[in-house]
PDB file of N, CA and C in Angstrom:
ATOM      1  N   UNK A   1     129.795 128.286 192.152  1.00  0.00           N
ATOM      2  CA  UNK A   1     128.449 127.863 191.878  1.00  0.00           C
ATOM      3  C   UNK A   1     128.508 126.789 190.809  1.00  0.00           C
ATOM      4  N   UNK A   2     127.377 125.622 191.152  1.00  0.00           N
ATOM      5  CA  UNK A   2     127.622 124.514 190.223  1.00  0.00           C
ATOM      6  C   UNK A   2     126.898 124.050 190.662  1.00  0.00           C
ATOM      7  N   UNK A   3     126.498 123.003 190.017  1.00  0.00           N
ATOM      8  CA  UNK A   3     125.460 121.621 189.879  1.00  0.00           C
ATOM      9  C   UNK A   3     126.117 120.754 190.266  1.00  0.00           C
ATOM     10  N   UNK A   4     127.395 120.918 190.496  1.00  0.00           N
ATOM     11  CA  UNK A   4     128.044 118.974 190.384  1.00  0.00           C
ATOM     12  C   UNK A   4     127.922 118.675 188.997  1.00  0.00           C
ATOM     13  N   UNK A   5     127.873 119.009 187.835  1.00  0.00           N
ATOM     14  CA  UNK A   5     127.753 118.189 186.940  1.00  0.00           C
ATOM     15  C   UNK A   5     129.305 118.445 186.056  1.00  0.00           C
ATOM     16  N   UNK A   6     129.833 117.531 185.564  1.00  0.00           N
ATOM     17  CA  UNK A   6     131.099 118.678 184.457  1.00  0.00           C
ATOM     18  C   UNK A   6     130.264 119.186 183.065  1.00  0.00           C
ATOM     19  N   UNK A   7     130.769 119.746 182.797  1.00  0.00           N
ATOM     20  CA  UNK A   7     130.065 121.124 181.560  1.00  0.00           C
ATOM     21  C   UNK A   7     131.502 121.548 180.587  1.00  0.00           C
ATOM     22  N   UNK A   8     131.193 121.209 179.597  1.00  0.00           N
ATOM     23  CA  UNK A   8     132.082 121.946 178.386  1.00  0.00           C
ATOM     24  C   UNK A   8     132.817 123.206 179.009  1.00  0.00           C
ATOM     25  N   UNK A   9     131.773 124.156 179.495  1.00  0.00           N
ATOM     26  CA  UNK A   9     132.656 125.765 179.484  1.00  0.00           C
ATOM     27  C   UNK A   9     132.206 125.779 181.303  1.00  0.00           C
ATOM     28  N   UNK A  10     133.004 126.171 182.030  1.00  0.00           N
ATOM     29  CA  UNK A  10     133.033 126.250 183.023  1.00  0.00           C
ATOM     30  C   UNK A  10     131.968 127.203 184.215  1.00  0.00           C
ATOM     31  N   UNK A  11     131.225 126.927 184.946  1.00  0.00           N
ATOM     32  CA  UNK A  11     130.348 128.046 185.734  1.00  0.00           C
ATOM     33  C   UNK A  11     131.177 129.185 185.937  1.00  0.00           C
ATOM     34  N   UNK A  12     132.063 129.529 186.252  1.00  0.00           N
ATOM     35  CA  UNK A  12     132.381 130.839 186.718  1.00  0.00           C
ATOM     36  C   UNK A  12     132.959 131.962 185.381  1.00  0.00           C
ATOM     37  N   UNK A  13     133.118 131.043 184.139  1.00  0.00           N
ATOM     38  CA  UNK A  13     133.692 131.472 182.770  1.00  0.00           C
ATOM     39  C   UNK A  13     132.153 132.059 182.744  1.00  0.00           C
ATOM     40  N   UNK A  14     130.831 130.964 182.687  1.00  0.00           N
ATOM     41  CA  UNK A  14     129.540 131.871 182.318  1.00  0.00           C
ATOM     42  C   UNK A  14     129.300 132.649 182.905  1.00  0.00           C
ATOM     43  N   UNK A  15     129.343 132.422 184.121  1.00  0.00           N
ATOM     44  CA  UNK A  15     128.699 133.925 185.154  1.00  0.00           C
ATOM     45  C   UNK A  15     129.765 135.431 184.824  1.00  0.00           C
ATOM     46  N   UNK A  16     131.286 135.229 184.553  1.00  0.00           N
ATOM     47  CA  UNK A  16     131.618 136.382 184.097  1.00  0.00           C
ATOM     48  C   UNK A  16     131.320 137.214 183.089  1.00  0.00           C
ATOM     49  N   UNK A  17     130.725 136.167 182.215  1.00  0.00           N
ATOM     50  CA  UNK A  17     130.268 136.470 180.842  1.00  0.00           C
ATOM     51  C   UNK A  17     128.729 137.060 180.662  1.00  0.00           C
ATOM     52  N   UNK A  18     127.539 136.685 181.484  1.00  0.00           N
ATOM     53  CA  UNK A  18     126.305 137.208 181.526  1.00  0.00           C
ATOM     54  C   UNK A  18     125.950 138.332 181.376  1.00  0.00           C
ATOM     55  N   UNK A  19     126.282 139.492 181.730  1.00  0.00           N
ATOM     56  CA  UNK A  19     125.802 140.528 181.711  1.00  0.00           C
ATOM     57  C   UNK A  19     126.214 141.098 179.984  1.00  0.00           C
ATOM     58  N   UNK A  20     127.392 140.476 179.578  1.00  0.00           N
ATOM     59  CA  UNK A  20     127.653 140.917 178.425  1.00  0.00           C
ATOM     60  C   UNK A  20     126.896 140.163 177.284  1.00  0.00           C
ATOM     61  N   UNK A  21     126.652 138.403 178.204  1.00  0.00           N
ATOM     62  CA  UNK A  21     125.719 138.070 177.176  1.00  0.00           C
ATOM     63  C   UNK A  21     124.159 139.093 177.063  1.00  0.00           C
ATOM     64  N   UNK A  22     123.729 139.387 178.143  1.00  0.00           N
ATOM     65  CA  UNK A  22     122.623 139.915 178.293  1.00  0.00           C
ATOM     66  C   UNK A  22     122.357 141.523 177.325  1.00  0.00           C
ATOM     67  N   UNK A  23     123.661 142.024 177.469  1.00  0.00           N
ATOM     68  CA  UNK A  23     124.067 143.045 176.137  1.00  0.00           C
ATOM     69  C   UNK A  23     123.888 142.600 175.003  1.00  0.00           C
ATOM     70  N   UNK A  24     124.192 141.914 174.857  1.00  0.00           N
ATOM     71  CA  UNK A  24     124.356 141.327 173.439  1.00  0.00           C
ATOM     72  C   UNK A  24     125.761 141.703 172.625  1.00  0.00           C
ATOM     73  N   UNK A  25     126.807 141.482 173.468  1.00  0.00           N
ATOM     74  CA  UNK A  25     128.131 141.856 173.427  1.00  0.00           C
ATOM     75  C   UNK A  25     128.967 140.553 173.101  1.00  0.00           C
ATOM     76  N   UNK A  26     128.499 139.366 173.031  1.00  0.00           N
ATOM     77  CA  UNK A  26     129.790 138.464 172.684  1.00  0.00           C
ATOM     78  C   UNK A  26     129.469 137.731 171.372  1.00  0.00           C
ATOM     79  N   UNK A  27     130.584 137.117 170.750  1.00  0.00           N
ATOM     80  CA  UNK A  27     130.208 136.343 169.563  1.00  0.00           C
ATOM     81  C   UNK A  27     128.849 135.215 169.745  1.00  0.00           C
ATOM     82  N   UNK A  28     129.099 134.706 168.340  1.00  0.00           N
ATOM     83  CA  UNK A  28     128.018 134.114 168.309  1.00  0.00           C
ATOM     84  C   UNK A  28     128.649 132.821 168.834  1.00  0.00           C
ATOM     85  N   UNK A  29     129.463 132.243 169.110  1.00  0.00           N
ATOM     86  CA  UNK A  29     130.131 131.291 169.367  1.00  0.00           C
ATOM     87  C   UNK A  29     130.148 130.941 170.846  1.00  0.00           C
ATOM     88  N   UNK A  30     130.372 132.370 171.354  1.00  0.00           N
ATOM     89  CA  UNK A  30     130.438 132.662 173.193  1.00  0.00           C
ATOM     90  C   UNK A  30     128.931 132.625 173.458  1.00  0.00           C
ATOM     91  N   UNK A  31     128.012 133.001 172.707  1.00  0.00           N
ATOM     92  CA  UNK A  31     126.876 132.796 172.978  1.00  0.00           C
ATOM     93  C   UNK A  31     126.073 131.466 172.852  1.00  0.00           C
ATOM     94  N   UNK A  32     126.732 130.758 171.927  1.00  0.00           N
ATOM     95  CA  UNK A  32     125.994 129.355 171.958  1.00  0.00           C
ATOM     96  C   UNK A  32     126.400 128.569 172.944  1.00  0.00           C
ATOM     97  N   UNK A  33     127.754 128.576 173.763  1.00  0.00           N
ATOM     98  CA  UNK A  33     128.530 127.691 174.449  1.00  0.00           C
ATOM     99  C   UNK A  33     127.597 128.278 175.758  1.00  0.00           C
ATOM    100  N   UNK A  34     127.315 129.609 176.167  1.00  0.00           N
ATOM    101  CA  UNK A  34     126.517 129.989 177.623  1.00  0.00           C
ATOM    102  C   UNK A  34     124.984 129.528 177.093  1.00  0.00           C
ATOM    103  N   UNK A  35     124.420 129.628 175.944  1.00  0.00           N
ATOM    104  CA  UNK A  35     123.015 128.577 175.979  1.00  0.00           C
ATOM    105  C   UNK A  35     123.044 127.500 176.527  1.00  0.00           C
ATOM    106  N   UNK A  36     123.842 126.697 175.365  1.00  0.00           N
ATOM    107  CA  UNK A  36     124.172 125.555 176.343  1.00  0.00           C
ATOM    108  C   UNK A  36     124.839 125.245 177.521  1.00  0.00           C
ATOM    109  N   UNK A  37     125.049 125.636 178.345  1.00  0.00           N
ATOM    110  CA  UNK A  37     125.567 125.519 179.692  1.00  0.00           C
ATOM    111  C   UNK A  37     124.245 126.105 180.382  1.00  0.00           C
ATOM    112  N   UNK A  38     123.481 127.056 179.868  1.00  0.00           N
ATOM    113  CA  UNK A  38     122.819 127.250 180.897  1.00  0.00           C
ATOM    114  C   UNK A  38     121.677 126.484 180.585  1.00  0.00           C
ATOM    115  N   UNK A  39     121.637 125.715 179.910  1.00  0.00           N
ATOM    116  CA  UNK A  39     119.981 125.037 179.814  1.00  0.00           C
ATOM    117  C   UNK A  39     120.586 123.441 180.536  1.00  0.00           C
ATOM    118  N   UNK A  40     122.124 123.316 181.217  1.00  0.00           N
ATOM    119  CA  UNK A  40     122.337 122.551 181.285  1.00  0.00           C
ATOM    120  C   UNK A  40     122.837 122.633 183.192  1.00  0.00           C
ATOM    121  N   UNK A  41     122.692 123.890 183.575  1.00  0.00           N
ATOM    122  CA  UNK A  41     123.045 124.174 184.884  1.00  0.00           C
ATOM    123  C   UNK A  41     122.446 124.977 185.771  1.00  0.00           C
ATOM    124  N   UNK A  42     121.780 124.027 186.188  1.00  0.00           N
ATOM    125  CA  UNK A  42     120.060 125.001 187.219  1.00  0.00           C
ATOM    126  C   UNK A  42     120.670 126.615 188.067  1.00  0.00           C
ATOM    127  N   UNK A  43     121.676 126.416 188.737  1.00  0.00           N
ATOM    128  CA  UNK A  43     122.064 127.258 189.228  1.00  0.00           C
ATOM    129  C   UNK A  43     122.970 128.379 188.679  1.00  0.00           C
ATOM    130  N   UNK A  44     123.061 128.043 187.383  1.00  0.00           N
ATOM    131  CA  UNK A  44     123.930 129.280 186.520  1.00  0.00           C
ATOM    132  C   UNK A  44     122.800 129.635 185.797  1.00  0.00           C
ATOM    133  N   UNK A  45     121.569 129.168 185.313  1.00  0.00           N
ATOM    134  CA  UNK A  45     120.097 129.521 185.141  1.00  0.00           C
ATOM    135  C   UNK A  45     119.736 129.982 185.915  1.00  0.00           C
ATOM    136  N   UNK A  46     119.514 129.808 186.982  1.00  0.00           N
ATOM    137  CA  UNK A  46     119.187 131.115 187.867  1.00  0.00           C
ATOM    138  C   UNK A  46     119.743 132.355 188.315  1.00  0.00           C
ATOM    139  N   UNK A  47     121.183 132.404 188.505  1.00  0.00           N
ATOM    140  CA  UNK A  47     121.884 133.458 188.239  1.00  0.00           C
ATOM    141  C   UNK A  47     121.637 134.260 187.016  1.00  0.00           C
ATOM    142  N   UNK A  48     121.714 133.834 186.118  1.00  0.00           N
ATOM    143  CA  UNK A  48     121.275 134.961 184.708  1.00  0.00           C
ATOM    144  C   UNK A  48     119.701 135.413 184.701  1.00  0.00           C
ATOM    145  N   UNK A  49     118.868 134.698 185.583  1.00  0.00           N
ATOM    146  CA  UNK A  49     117.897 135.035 185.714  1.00  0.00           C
ATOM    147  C   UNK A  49     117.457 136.705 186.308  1.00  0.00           C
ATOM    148  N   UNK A  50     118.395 136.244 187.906  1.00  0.00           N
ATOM    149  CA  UNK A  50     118.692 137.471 188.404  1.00  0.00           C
ATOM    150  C   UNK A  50     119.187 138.546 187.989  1.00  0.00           C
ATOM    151  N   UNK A  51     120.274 138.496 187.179  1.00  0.00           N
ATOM    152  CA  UNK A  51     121.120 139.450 186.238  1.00  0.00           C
ATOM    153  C   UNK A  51     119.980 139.776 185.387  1.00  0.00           C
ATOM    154  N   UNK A  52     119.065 139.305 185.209  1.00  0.00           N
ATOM    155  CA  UNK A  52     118.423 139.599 183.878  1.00  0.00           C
ATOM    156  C   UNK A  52     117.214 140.171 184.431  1.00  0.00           C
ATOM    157  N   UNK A  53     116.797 140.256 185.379  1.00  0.00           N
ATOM    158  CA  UNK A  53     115.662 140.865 186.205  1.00  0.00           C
ATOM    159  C   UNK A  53     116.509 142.252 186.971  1.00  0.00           C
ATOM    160  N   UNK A  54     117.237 142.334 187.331  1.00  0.00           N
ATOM    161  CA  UNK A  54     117.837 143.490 187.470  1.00  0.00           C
ATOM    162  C   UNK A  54     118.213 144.078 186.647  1.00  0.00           C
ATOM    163  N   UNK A  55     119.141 143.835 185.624  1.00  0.00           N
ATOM    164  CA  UNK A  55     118.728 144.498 184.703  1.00  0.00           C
ATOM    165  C   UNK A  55     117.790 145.288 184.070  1.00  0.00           C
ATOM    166  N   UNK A  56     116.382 144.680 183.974  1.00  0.00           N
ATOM    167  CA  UNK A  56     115.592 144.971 183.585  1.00  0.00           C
ATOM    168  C   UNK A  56     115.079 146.604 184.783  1.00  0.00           C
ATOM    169  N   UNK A  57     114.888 145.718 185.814  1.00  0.00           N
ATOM    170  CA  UNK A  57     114.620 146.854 186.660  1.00  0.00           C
ATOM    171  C   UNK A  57     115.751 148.061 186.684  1.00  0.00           C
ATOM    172  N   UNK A  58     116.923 147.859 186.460  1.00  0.00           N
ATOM    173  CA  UNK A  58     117.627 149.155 186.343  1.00  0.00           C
ATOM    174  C   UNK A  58     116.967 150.399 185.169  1.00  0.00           C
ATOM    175  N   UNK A  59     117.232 149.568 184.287  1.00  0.00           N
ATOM    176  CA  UNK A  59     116.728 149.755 182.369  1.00  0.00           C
ATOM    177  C   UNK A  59     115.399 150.653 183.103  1.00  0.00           C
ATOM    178  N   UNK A  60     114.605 150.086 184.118  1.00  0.00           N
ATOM    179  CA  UNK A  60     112.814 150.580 183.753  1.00  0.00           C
ATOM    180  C   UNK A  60     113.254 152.068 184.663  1.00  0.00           C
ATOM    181  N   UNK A  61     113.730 151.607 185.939  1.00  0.00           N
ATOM    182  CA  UNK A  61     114.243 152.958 186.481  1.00  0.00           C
ATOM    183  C   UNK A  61     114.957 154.057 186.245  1.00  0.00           C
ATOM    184  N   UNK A  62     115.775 153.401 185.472  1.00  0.00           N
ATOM    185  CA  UNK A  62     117.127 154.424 185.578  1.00  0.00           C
ATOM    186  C   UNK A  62     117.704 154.683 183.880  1.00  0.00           C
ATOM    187  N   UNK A  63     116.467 154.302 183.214  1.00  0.00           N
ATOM    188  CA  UNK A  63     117.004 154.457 181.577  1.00  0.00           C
ATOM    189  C   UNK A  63     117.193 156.049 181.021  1.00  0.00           C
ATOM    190  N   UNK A  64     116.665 157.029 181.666  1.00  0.00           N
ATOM    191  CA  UNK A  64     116.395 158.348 181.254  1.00  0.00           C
ATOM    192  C   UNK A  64     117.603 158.988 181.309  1.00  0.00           C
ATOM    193  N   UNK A  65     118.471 158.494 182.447  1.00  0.00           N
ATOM    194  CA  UNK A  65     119.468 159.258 183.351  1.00  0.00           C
ATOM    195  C   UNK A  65     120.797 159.076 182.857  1.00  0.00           C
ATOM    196  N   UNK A  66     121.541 159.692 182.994  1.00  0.00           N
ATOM    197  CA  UNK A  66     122.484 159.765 182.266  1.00  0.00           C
ATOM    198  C   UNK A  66     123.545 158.704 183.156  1.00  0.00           C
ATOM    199  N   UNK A  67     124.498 158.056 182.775  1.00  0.00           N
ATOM    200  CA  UNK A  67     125.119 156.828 183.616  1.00  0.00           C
ATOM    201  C   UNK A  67     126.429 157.433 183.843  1.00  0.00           C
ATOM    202  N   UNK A  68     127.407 157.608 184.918  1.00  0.00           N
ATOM    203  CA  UNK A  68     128.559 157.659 184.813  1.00  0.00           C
ATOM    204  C   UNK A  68     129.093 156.781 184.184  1.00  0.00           C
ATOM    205  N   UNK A  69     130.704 157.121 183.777  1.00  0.00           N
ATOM    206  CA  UNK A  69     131.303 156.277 183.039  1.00  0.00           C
ATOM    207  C   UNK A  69     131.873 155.217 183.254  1.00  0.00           C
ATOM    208  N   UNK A  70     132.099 154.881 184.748  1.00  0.00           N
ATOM    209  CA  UNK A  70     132.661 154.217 185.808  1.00  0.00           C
ATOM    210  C   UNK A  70     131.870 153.388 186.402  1.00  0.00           C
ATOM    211  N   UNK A  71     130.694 153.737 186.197  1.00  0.00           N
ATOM    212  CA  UNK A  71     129.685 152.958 187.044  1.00  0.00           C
ATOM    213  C   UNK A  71     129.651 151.387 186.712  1.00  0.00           C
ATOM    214  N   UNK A  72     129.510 151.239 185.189  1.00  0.00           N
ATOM    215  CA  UNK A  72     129.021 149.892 184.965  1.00  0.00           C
ATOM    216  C   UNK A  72     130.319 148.777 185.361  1.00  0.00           C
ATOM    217  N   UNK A  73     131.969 149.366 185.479  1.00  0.00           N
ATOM    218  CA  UNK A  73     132.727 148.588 185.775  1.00  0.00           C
ATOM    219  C   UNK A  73     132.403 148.641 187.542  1.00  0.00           C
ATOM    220  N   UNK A  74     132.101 149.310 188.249  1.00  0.00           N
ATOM    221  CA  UNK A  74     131.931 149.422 189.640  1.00  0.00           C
ATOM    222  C   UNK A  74     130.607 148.446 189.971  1.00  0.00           C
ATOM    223  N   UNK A  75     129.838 148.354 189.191  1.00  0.00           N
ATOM    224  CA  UNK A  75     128.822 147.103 189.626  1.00  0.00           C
ATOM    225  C   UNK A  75     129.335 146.008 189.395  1.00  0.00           C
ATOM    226  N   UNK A  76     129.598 145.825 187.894  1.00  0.00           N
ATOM    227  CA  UNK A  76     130.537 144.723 188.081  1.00  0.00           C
ATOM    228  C   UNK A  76     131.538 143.883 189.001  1.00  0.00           C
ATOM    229  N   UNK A  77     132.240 145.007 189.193  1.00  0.00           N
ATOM    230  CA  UNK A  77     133.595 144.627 190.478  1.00  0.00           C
ATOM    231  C   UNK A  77     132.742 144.295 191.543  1.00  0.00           C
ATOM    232  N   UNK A  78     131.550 144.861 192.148  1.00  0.00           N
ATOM    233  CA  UNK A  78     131.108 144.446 193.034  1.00  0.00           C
ATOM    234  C   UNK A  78     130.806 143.444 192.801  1.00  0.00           C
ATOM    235  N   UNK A  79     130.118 142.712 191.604  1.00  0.00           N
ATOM    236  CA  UNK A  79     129.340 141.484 192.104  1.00  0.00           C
ATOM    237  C   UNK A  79     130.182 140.397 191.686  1.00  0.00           C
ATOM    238  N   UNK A  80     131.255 140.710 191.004  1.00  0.00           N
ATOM    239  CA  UNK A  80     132.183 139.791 191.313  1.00  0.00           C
ATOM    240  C   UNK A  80     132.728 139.049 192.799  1.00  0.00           C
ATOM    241  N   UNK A  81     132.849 140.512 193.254  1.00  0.00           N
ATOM    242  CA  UNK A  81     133.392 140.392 194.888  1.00  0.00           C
ATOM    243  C   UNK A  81     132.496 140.061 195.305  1.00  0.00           C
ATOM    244  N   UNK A  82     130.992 139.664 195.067  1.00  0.00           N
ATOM    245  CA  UNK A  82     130.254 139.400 195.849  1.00  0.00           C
ATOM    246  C   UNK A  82     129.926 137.401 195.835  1.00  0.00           C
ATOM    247  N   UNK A  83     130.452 137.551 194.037  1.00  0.00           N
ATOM    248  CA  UNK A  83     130.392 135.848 193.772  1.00  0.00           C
ATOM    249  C   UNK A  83     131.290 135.100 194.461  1.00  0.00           C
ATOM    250  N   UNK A  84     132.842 136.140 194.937  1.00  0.00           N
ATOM    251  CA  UNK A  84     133.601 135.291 195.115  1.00  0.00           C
ATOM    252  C   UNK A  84     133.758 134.874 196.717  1.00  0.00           C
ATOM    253  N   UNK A  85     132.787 135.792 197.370  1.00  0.00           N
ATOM    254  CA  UNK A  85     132.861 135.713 198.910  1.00  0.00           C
ATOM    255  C   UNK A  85     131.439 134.667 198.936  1.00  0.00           C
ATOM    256  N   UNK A  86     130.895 134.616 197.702  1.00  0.00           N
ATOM    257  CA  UNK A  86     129.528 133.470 198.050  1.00  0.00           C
ATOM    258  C   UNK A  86     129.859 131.703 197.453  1.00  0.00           C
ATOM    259  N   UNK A  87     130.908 131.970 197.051  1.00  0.00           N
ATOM    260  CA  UNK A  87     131.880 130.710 196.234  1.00  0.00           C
ATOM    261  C   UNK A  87     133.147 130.061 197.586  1.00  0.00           C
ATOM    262  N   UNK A  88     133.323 130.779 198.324  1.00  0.00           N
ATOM    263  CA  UNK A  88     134.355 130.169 199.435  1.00  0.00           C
ATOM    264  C   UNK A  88     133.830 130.640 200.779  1.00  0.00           C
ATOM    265  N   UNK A  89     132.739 130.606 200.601  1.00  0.00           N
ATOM    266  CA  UNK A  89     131.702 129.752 201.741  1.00  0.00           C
ATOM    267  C   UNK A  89     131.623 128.249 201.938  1.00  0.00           C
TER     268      UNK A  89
END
C-alpha cells in the first residue's frame, strides 16, 4: 500500500506499527515519524482509520470480557496475512 509518493519511513514499517501506535505503545520518536507519514499518505490514513474504528468497536463490545492471551497476537497475524495477500495483488 502506497501513494506513489517516497516517504521518510516506509508504508508497510507504519502499517506494522498502528495498532501499537493506537495503544499508545511506541516512543515518542516512532510516533512522530507515523504522524508524519500519515498526514502525508492518503492510503496509510485510511488504514489507521480502519484500525482505529475497529478498534473502537471491539473496545465498545468486547471491553467487559476477559481476552485470551493469544488472541491479540492471532489478530494480528491475521491481518498481516491479510495485508500481505492485498499487497501482491
Amino acid at each position: 500500500m502506497s501513494c506513489g509518493k517516497p516517504h521518510e519511513t516506509d508504508c508497510s514499517e507504519v502499517l506494522d506499527k498502528v495498532y501499537s501506535y493506537l495503544d499508545g505503545e511506541l516512543t515518542e520518536h516512532d510516533v512522530a515519524e507515523i504522524r508524519v507519514h500519515l498526514d502525508e499518505c492518503s492510503p496509510c490514513l485510511q488504514e489507521y482509520d480502519l484500525d482505529k474504528a475497529i478498534k473502537h468497536l471491539v473496545a465498545k463490545h468486547c471491553g467487559c470480557d476477559p481476552v485470551p492471551a493469544d488472541l491479540r497476537s492471532k489478530v494480528l497475524a491475521r491481518i498481516a496475512e491479510v495485508r500481505s495477500e492485498l499487497t501482491a495483488d
